[in-house]
Every structure is written in C-alpha cells, then in structure tokens.
C-alpha atoms as a PDB file:
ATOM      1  CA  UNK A   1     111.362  80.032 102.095  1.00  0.00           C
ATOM      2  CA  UNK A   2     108.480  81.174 104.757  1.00  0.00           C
ATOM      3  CA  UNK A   3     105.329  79.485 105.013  1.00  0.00           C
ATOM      4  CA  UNK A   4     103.855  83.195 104.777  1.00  0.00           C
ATOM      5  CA  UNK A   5     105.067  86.491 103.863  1.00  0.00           C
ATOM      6  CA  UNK A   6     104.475  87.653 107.312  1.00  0.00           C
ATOM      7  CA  UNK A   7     103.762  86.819 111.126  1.00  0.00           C
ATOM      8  CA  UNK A   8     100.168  86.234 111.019  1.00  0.00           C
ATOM      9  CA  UNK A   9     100.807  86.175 114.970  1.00  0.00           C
ATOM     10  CA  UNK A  10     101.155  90.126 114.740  1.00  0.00           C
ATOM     11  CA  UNK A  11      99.482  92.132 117.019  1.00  0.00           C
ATOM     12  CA  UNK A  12      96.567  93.922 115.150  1.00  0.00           C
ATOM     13  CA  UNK A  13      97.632  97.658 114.329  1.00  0.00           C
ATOM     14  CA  UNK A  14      95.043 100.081 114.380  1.00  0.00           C
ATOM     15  CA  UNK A  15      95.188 102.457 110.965  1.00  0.00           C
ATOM     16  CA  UNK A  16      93.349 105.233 109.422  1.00  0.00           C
ATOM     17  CA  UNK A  17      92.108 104.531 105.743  1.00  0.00           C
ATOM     18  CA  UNK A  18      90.154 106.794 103.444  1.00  0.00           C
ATOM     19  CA  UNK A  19      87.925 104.747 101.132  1.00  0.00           C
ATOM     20  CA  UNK A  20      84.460 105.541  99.496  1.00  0.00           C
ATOM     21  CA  UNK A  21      81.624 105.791 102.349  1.00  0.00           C
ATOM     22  CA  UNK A  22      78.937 104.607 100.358  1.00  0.00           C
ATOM     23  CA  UNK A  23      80.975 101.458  99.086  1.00  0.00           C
ATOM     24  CA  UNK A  24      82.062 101.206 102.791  1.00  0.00           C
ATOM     25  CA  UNK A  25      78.513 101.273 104.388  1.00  0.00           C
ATOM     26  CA  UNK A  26      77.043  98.564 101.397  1.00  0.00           C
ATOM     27  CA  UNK A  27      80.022  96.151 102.080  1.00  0.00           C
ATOM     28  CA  UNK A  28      79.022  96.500 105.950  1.00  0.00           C
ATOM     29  CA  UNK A  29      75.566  96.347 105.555  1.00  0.00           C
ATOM     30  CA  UNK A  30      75.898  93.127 103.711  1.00  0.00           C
ATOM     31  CA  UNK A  31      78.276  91.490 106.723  1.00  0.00           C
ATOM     32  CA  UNK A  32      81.198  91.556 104.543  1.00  0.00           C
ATOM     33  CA  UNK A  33      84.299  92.024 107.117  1.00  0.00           C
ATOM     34  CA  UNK A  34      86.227  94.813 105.861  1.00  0.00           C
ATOM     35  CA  UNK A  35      89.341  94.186 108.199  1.00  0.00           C
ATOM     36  CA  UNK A  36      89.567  90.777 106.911  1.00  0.00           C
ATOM     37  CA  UNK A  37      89.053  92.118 103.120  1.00  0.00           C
ATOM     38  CA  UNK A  38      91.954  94.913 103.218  1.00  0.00           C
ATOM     39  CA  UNK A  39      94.386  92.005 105.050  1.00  0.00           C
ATOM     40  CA  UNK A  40      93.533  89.714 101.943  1.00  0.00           C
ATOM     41  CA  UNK A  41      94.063  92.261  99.527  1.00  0.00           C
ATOM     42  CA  UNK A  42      97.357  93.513 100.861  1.00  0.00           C
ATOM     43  CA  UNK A  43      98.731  89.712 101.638  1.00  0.00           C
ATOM     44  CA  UNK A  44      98.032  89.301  97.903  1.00  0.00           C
ATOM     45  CA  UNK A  45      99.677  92.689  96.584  1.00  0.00           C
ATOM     46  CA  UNK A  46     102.439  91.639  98.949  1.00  0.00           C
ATOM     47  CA  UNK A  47     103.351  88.157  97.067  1.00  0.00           C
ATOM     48  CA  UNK A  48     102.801  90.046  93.888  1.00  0.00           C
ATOM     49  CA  UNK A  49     105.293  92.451  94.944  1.00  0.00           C
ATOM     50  CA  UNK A  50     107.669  89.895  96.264  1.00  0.00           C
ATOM     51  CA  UNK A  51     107.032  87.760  93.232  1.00  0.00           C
ATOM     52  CA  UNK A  52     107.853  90.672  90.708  1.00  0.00           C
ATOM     53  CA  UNK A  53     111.670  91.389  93.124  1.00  0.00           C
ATOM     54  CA  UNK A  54     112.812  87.879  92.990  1.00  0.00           C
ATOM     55  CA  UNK A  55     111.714  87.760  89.135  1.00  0.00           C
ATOM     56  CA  UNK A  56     113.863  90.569  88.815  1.00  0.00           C
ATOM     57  CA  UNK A  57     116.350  89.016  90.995  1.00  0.00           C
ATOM     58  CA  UNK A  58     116.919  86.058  88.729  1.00  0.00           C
ATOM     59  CA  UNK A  59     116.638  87.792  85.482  1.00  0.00           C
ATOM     60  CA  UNK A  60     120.027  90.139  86.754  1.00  0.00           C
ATOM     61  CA  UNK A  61     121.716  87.215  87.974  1.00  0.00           C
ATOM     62  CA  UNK A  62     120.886  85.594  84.517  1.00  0.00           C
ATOM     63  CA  UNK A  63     122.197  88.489  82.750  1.00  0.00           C
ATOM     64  CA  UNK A  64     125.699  88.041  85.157  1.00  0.00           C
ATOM     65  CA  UNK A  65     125.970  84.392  84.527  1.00  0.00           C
ATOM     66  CA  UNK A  66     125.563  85.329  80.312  1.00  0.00           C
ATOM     67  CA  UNK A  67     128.247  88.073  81.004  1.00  0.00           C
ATOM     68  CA  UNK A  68     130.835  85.647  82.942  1.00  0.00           C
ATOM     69  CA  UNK A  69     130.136  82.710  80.435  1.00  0.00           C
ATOM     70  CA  UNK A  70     130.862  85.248  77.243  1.00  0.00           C
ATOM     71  CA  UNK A  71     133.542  86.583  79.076  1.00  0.00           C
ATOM     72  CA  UNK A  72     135.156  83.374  80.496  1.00  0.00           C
ATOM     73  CA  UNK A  73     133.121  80.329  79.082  1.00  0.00           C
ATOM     74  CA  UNK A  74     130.938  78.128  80.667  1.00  0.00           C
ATOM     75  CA  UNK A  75     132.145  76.396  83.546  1.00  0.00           C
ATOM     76  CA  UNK A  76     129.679  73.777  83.715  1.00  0.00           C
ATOM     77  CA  UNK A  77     131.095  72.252  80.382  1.00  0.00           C
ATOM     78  CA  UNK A  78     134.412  72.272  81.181  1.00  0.00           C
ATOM     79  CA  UNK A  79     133.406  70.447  84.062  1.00  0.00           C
ATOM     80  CA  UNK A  80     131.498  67.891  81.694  1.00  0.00           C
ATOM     81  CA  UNK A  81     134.778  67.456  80.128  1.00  0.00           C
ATOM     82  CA  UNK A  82     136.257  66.654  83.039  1.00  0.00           C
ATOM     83  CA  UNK A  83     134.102  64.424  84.515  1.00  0.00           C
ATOM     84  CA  UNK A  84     132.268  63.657  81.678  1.00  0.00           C
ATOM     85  CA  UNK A  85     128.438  62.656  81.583  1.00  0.00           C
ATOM     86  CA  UNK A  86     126.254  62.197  84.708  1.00  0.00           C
END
C-alpha cells in the first residue's frame, strides 16, 4: 500500500471555490494558509473515503467466504485434517 493517497509531487492546479467571505477574510487576516487548509481537509476526507471502500471491500468478501464455506465447508479445516496442527 502507498505511502500517501496521492502524488504530493503534483503540479498545483488552480480551482475556483465558493466559501463564506467573511470566514475567508478572518482566516486570512489571522495568517492562516487557506491553500494548505483545503489540501488537509480533502487528504483527510480522501482516507476517510478510501477507508469506508476497502471496509466495504472486506465486509463483501466476508459475506462470499460465509457463502462458499455454508455452501462447500471450510477449507481451512479440512486442510487441518490433513496436515494437522501448526
């Protein structure tokens, strides 16, 4: 798995956001850096995103392994049968 969820080498891309002026003009006024504030914020809605797909992921592949072991039984005793303990 990536070190990041992205290529912080990206070239910058220049957007167009609508957000409250008044709120925008305080956080400037008080040196907060609003580029680097919206790049935090969507880095972390990013993993939380990503976090919530694999979670989802695993919980259907779950369900398919419950499915094939009902189905078939579970292969992973049979081959502590076999081969006995580890």
């Amino acid at each position: 798995m990536p070190d990041s969820l992205f290529d912080r080498s990206a070239r910058k891309l220049a957007v167009s956001l609508s957000i409250n002026s008044d709120l925008y003009a305080k956080a400037q006024a008080s040196g907060i850096d609003a580029v680097q504030i919206v790049e935090a914020a969507l880095e972390r809605a990013l993993a939380a995103r990503t976090t919530e797909t694999l979670r989802a992921e695993i919980r259907q592949d779950m369900e398919a392994l419950d499915r094939y072991i009902a189905e078939h039984g579970d292969p992973a005793a049979e081959l502590r049968e076999m081969y006995g303990p580890v």
